[in-house]
C-alpha atoms as a PDB file:
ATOM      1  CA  UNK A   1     -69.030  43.781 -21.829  1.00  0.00           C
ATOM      2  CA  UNK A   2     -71.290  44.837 -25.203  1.00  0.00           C
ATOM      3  CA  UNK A   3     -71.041  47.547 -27.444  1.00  0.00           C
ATOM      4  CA  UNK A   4     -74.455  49.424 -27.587  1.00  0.00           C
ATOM      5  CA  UNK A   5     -74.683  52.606 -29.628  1.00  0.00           C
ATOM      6  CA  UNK A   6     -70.897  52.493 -30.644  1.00  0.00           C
ATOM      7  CA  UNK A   7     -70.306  52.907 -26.578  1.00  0.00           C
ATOM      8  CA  UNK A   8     -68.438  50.015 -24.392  1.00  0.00           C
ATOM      9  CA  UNK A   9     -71.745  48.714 -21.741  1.00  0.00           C
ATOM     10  CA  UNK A  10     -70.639  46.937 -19.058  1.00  0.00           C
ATOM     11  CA  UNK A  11     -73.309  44.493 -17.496  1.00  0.00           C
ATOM     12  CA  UNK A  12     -73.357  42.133 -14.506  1.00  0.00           C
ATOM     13  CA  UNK A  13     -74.820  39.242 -15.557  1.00  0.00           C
ATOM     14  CA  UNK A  14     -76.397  35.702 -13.161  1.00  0.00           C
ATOM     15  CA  UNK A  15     -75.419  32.543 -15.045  1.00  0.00           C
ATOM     16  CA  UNK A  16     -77.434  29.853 -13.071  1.00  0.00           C
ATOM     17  CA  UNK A  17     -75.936  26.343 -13.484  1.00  0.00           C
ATOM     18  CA  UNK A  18     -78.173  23.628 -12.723  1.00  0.00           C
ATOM     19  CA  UNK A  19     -76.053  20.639 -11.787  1.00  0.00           C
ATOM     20  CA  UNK A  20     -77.194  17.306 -12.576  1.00  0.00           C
ATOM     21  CA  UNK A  21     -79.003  15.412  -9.268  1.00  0.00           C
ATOM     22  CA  UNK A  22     -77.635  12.261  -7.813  1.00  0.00           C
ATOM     23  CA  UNK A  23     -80.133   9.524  -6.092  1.00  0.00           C
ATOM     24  CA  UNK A  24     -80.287   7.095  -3.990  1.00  0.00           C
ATOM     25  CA  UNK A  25     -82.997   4.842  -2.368  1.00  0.00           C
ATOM     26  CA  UNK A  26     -84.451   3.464   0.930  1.00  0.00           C
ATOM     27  CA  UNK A  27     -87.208   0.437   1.066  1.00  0.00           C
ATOM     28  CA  UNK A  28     -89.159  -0.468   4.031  1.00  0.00           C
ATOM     29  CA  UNK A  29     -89.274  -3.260   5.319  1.00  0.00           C
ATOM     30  CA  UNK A  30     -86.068  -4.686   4.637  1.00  0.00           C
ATOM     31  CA  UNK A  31     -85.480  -7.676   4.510  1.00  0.00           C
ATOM     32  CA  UNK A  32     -89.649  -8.068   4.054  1.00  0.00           C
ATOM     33  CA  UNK A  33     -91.731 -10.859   4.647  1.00  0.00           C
ATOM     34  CA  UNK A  34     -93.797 -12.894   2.081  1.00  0.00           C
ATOM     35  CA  UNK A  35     -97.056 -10.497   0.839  1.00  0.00           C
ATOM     36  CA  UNK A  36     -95.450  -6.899   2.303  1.00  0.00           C
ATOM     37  CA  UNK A  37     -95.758  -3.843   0.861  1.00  0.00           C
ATOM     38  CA  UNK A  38     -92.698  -2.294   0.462  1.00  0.00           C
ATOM     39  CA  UNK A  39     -92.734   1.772   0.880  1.00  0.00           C
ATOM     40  CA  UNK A  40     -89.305   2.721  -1.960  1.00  0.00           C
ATOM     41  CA  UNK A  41     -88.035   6.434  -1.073  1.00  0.00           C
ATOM     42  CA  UNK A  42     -85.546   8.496  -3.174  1.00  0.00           C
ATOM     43  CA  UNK A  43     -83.196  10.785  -1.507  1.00  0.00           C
ATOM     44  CA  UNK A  44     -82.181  13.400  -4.188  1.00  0.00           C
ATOM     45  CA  UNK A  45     -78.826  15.695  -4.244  1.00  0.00           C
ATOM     46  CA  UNK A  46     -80.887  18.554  -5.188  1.00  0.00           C
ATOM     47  CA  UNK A  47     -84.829  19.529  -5.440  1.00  0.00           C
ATOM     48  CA  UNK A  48     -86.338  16.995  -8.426  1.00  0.00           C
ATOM     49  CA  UNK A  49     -89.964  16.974  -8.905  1.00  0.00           C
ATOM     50  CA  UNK A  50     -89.844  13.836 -11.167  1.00  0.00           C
ATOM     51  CA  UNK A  51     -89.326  10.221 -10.674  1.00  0.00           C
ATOM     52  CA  UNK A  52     -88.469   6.816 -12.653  1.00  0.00           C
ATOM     53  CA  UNK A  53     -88.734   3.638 -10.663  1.00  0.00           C
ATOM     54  CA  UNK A  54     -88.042   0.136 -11.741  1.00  0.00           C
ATOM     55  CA  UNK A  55     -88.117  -2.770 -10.399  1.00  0.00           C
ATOM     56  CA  UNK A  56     -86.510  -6.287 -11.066  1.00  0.00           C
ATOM     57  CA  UNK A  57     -87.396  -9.747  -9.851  1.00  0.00           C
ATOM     58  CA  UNK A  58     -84.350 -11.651 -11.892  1.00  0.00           C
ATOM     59  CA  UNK A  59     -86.315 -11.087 -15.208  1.00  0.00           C
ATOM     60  CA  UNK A  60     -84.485  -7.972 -15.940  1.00  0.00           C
ATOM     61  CA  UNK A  61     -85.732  -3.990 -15.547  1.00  0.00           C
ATOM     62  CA  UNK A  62     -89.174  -3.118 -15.058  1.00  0.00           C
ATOM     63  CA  UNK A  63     -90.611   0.300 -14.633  1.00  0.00           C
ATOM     64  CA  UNK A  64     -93.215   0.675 -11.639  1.00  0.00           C
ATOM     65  CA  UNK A  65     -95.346   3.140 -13.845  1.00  0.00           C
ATOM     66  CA  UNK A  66     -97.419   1.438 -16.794  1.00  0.00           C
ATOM     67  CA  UNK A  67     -97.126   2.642 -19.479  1.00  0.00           C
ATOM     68  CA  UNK A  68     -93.241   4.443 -18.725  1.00  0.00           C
ATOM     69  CA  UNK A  69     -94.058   7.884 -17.206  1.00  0.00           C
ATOM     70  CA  UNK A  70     -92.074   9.896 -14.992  1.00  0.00           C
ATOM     71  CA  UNK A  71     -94.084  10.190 -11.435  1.00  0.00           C
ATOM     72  CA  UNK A  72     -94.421  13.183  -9.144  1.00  0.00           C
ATOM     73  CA  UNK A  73     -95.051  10.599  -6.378  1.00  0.00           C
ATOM     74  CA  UNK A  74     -92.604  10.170  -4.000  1.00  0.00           C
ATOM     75  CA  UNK A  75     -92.385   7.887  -2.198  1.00  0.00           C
ATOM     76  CA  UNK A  76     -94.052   4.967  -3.890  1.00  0.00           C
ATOM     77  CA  UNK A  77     -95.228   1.462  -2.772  1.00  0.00           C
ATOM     78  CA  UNK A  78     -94.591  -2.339  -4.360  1.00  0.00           C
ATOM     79  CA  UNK A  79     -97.211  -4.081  -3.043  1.00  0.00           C
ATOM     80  CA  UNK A  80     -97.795  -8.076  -1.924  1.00  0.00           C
ATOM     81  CA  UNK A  81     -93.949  -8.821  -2.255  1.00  0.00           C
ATOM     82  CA  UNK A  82     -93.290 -12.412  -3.446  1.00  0.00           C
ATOM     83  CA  UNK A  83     -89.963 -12.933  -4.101  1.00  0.00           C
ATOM     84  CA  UNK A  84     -86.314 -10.796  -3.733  1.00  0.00           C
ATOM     85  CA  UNK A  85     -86.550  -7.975  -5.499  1.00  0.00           C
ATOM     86  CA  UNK A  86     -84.182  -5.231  -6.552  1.00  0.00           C
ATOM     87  CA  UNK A  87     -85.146  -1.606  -6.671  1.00  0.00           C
ATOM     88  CA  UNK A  88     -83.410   1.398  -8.849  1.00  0.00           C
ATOM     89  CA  UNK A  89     -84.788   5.144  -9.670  1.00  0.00           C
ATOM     90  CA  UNK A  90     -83.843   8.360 -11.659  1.00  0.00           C
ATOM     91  CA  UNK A  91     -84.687  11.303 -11.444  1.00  0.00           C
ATOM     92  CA  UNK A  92     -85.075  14.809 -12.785  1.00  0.00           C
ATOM     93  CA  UNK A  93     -84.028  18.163 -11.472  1.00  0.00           C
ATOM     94  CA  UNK A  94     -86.961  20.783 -11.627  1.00  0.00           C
ATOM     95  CA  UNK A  95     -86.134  22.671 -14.910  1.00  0.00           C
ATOM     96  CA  UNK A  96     -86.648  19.252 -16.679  1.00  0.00           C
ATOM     97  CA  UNK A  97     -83.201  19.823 -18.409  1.00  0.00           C
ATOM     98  CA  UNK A  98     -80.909  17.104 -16.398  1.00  0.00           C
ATOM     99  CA  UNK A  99     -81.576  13.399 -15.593  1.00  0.00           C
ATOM    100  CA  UNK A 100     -79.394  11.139 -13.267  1.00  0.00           C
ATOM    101  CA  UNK A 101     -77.784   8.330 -13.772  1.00  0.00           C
ATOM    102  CA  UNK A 102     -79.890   5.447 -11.968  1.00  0.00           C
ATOM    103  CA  UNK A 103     -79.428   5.042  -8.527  1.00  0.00           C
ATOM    104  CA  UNK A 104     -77.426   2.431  -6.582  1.00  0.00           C
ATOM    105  CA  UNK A 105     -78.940  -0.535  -6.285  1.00  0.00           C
ATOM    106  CA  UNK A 106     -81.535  -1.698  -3.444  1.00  0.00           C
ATOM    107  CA  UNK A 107     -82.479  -5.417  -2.978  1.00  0.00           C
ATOM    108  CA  UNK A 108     -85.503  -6.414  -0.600  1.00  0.00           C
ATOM    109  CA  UNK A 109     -84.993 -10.024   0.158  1.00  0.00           C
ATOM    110  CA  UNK A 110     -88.079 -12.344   1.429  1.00  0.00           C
ATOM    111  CA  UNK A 111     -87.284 -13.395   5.009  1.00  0.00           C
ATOM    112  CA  UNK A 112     -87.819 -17.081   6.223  1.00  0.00           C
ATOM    113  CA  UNK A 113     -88.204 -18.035   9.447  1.00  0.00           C
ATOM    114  CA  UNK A 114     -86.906 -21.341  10.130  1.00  0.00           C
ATOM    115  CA  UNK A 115     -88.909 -22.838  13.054  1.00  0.00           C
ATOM    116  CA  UNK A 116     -87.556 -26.196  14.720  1.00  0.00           C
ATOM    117  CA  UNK A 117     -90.014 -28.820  15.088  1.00  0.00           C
ATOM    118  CA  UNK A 118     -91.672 -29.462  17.666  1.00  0.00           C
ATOM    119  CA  UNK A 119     -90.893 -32.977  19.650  1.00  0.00           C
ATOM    120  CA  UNK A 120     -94.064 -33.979  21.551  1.00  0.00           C
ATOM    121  CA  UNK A 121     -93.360 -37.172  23.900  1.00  0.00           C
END
C-alpha cells in the first residue's frame, strides 16, 4: 500500500527470493587407477551456471582453473591421476548474487592391485 496523488494505491507486488544453492560432487572412476582421468560432476540444489573446483593432493587447496576463474564447464576432468586426491566445488546461482559454501568432500584414492607371485617348479 502507497499513497499516490494524496489517494491510498494498493499494489500486488512479486518479491522473488533467490535462495542460496547447496553442492555436492561425484568423480569417476572411484577408487581410480594410476594415470586415469577422473570426470568431477556437481549436483546443484538449484540452477547455477558457475563453478569453482579445487583440488588437493595433501599440499593443501588448489583451484582446477589457472589463474582462479569461475567455469561454466560442468562437468570437468583431472587428468593422469597420480596419487589420492580430494575434490571440493562452489558454486553460484544464476543471478550471480549467492555463492555456496564448498561442497562435501570427495577423495579419489589410487587403487593397487596386489598380485601373488607366481611359484614356477
Amino acid at each position: 500500500t502507497f499513497t499516490s496523488f494524496g489517494c491510498i494505491v494498493t499494489d500486488n507486488v512479486t518479491v522473488t527470493v533467490n535462495p542460496v544453492p547447496t553442492a555436492t560432487l561425484s568423480a569417476v572412476p572411484n577408487p581410480a587407477c594410476l594415470g586415469d582421468d577422473i570426470i568431477i560432476t556437481a549436483t546443484t540444489s538449484i540452477p547455477v551456471n558457475l563453478y569453482r573446483f579445487q583440488m588437493n593432493t595433501g599440499g593443501g587447496w588448489l583451484n582446477m582453473s589457472s589463474p582462479f576463474q569461475w567455469l561454466s564447464m560442468n562437468p570437468i576432468t583431472f587428468s593422469n591421476i597420480s596419487s589420492t586426491t580430494q575434490f571440493r566445488v562452489k558454486v553460484k546461482e544464476y543471478n550471480g548474487c549467492n555463492t555456496s559454501v564448498w561442497s562435501p568432500v570427495v577423495t579419489v584414492p589410487i587403487s593397487v592391485i596386489a598380485t601373488q607371485p607366481i611359484n614356477h617348479n
